[in-house]
N, C-alpha and C. Protein backbone atom coordinates (compact mmCIF):
# COMPACT_ATOMS: atom_id res chain seq x y z
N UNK A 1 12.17 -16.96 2.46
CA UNK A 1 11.42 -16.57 3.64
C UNK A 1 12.31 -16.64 4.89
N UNK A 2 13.44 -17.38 4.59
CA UNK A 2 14.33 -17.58 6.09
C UNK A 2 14.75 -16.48 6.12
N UNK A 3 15.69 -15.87 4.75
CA UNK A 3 16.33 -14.92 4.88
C UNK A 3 15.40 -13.79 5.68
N UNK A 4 13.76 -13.40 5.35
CA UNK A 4 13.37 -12.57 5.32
C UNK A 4 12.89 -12.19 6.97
N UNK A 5 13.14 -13.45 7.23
CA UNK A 5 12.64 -13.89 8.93
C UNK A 5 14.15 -12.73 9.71
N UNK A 6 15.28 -13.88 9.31
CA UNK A 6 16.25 -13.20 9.98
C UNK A 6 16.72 -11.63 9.47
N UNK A 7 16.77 -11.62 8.83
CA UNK A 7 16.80 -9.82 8.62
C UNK A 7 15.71 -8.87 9.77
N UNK A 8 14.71 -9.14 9.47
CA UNK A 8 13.34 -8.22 10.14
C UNK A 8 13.91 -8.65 11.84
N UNK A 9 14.16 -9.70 12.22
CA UNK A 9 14.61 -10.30 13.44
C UNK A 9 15.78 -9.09 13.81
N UNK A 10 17.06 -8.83 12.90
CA UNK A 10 17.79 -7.87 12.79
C UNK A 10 17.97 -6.58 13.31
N UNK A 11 16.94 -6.59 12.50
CA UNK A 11 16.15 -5.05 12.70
C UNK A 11 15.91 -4.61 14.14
N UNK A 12 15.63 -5.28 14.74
CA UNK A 12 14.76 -5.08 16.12
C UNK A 12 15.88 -5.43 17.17
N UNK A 13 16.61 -5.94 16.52
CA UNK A 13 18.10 -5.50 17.52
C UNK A 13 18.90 -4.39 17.91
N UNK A 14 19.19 -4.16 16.46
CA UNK A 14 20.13 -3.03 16.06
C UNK A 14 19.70 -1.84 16.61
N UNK A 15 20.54 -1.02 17.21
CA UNK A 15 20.14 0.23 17.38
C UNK A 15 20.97 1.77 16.21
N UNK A 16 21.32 1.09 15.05
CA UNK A 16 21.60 2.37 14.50
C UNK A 16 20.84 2.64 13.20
N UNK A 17 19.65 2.10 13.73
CA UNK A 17 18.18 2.08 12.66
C UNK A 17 17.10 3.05 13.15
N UNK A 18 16.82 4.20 12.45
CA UNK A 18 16.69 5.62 12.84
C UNK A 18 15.08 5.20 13.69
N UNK A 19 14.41 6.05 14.56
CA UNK A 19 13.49 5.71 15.21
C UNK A 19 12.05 6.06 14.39
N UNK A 20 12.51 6.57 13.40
CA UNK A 20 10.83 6.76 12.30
C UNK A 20 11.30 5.68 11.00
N UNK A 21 11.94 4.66 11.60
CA UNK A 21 11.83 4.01 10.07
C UNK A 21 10.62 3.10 10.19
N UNK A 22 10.13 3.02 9.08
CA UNK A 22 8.70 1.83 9.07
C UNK A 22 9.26 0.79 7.79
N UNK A 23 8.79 -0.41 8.10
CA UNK A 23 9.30 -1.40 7.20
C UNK A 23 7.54 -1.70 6.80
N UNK A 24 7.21 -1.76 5.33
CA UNK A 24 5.69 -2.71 4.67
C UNK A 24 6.04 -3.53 4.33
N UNK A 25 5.45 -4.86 4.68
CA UNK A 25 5.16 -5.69 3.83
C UNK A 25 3.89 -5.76 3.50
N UNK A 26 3.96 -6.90 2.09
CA UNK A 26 2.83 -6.73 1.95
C UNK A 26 2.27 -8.55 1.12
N UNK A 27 1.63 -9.58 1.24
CA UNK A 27 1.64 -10.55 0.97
C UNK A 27 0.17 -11.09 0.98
N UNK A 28 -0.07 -11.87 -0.03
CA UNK A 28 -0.76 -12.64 0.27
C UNK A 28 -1.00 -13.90 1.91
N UNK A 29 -2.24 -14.43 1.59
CA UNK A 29 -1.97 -15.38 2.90
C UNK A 29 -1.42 -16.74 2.57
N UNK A 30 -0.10 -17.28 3.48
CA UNK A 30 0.60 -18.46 2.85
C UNK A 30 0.99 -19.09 4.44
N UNK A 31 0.87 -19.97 4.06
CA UNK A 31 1.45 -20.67 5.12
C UNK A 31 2.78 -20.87 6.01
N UNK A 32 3.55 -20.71 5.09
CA UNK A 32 5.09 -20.59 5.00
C UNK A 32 5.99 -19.23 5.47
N UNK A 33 4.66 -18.29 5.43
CA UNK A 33 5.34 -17.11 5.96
C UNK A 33 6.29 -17.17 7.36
N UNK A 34 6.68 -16.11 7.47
CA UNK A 34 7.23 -16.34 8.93
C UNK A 34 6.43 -15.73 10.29
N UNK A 35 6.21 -16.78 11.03
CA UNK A 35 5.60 -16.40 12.06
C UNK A 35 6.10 -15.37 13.31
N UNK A 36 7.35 -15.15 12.90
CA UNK A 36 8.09 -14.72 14.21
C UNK A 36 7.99 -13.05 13.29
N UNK A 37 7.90 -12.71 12.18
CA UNK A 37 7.84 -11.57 11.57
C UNK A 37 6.27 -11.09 11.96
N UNK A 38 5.59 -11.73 11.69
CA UNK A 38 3.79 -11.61 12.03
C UNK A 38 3.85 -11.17 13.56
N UNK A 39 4.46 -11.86 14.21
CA UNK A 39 4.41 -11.15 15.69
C UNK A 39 5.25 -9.79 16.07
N UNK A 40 6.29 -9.70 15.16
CA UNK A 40 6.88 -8.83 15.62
C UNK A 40 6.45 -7.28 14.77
N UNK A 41 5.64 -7.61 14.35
CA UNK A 41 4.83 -6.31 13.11
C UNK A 41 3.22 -6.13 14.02
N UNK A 42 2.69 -4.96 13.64
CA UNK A 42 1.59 -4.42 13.51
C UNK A 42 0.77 -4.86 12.31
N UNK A 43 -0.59 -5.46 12.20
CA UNK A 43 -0.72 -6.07 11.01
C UNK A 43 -2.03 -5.24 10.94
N UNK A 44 -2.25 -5.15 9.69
CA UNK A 44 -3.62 -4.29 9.10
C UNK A 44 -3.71 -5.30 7.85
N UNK A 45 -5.55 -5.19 7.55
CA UNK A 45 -5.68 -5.99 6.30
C UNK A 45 -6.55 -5.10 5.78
N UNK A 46 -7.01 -5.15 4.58
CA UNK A 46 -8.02 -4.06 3.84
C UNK A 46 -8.44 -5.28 2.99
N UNK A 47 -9.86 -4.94 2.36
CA UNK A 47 -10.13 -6.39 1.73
C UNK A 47 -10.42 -5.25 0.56
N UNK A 48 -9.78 -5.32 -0.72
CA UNK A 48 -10.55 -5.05 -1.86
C UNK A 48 -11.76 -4.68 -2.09
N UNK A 49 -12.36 -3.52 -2.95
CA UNK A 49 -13.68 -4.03 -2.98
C UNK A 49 -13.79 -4.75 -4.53
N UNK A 50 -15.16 -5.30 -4.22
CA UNK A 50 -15.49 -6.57 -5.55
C UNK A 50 -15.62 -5.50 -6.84
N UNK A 51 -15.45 -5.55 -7.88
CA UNK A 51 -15.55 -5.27 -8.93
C UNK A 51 -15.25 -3.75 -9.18
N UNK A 52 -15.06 -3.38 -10.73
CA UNK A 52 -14.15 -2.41 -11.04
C UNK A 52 -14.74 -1.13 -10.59
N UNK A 53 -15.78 -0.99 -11.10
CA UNK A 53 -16.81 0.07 -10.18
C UNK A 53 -16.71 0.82 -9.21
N UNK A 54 -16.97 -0.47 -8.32
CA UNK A 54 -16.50 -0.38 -7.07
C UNK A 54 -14.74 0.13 -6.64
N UNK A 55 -14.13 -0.84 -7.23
CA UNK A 55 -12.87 -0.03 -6.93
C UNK A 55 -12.36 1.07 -7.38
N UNK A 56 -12.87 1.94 -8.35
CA UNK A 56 -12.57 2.77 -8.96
C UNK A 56 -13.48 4.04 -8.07
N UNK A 57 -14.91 3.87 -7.65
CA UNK A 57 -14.84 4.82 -6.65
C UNK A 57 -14.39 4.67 -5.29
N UNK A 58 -13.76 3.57 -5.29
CA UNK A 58 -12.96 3.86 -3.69
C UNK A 58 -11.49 4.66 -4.29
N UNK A 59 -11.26 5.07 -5.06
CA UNK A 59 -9.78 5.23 -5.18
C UNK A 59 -10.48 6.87 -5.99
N UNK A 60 -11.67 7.50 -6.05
CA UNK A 60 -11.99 8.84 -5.75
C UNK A 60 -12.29 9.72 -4.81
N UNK A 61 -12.54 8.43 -3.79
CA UNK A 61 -13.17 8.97 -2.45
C UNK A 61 -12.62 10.38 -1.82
N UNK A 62 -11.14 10.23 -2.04
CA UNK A 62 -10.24 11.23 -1.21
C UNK A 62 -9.97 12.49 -2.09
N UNK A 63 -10.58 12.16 -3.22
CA UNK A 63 -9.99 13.56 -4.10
C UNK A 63 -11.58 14.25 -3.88
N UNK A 64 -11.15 15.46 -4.32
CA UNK A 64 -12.26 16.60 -4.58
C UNK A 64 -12.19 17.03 -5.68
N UNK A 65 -13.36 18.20 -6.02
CA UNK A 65 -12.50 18.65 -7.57
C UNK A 65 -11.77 20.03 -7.19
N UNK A 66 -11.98 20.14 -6.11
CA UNK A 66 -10.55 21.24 -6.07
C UNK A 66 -9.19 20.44 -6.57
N UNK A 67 -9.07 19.46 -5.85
CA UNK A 67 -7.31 18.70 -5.92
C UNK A 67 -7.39 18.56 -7.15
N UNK A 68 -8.65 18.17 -8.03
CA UNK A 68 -8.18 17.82 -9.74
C UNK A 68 -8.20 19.02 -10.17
N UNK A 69 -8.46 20.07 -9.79
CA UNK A 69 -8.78 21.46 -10.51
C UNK A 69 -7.30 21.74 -10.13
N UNK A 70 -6.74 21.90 -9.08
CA UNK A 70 -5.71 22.13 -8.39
C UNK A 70 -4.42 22.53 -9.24
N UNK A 71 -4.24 22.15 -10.21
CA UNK A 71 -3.16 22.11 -11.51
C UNK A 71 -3.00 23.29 -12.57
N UNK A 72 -1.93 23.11 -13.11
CA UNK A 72 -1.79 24.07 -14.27
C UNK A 72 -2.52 23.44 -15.69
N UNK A 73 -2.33 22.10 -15.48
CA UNK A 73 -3.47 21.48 -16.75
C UNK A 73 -4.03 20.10 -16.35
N UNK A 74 -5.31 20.88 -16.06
CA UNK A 74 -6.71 20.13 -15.18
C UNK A 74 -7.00 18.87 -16.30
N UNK A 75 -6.97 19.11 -17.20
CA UNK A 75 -7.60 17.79 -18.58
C UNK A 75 -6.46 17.07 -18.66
N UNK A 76 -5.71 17.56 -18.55
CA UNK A 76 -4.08 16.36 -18.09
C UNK A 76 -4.24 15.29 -16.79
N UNK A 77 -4.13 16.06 -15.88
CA UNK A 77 -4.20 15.53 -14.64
C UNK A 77 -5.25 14.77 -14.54
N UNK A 78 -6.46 14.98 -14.95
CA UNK A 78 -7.54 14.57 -14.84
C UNK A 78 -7.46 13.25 -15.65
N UNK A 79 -7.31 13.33 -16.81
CA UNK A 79 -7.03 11.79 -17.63
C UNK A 79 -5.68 10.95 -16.95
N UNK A 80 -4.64 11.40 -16.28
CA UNK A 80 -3.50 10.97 -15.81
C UNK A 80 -4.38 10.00 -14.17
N UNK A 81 -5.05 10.99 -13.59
CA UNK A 81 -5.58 10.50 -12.51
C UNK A 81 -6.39 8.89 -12.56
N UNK A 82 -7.62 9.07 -14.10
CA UNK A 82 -8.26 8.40 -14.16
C UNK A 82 -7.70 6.70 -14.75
N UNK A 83 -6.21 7.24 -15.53
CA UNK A 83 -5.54 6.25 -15.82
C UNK A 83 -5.01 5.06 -14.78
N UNK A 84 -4.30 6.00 -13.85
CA UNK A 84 -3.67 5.72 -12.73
C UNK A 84 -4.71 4.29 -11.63
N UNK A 85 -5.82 5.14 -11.79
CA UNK A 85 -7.06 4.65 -10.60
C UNK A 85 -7.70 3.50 -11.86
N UNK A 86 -7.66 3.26 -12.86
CA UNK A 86 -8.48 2.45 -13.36
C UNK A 86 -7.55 0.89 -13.88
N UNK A 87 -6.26 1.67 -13.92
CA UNK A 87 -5.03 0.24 -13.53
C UNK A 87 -4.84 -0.12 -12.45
N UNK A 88 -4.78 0.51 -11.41
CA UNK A 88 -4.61 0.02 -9.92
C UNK A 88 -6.32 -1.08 -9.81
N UNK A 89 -7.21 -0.80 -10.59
CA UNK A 89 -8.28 -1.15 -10.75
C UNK A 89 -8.46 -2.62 -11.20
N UNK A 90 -8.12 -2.61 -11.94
CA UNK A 90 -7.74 -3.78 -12.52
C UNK A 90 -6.61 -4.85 -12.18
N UNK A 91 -5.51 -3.81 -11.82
CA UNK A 91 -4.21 -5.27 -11.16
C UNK A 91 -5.09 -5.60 -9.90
């Protein structure tokens, strides 16, 4: 975490770090983090939703069935999609 402090600290010095670069992190909540990184970031949180259901239609919300139709092979994509969204589901 020191290292990770002084690097990001780095960053915000340097000027031959292009002006559209974006750095994510992404962490649980810990104590130990670095506070001087937390201030120097934009912070957003999203809370999960509870159960698989649920998360599985938040992660349809944005498609249509044009975008799944959208393809040269729709029953591909379509099982590829549902794979994709029902592991992200679960981790």
């Amino acid at each position: 975490m020191e290292e990770l402090e002084s690097r990001t600290l780095d960053m915000t010095e340097r000027e031959d770090i292009h002006k559209d670069f974006r750095l994510f992190l992404t962490s649980m909540p810990s104590p130990f983090f670095p506070v001087s990184t937390l201030q120097n970031g934009v912070k957003m949180t999203t809370e999960p939703p509870r159960g698989l259901k649920a998360n599985l239609k938040r992660s349809y919300t944005d498609l249509t069935q044009q975008k799944l139709d959208d393809c040269k092979k729709p029953d591909i994509w379509r099982k590829l999609i549902f794979g994709l969204s029902f592991f992200h589901a679960i981790v």
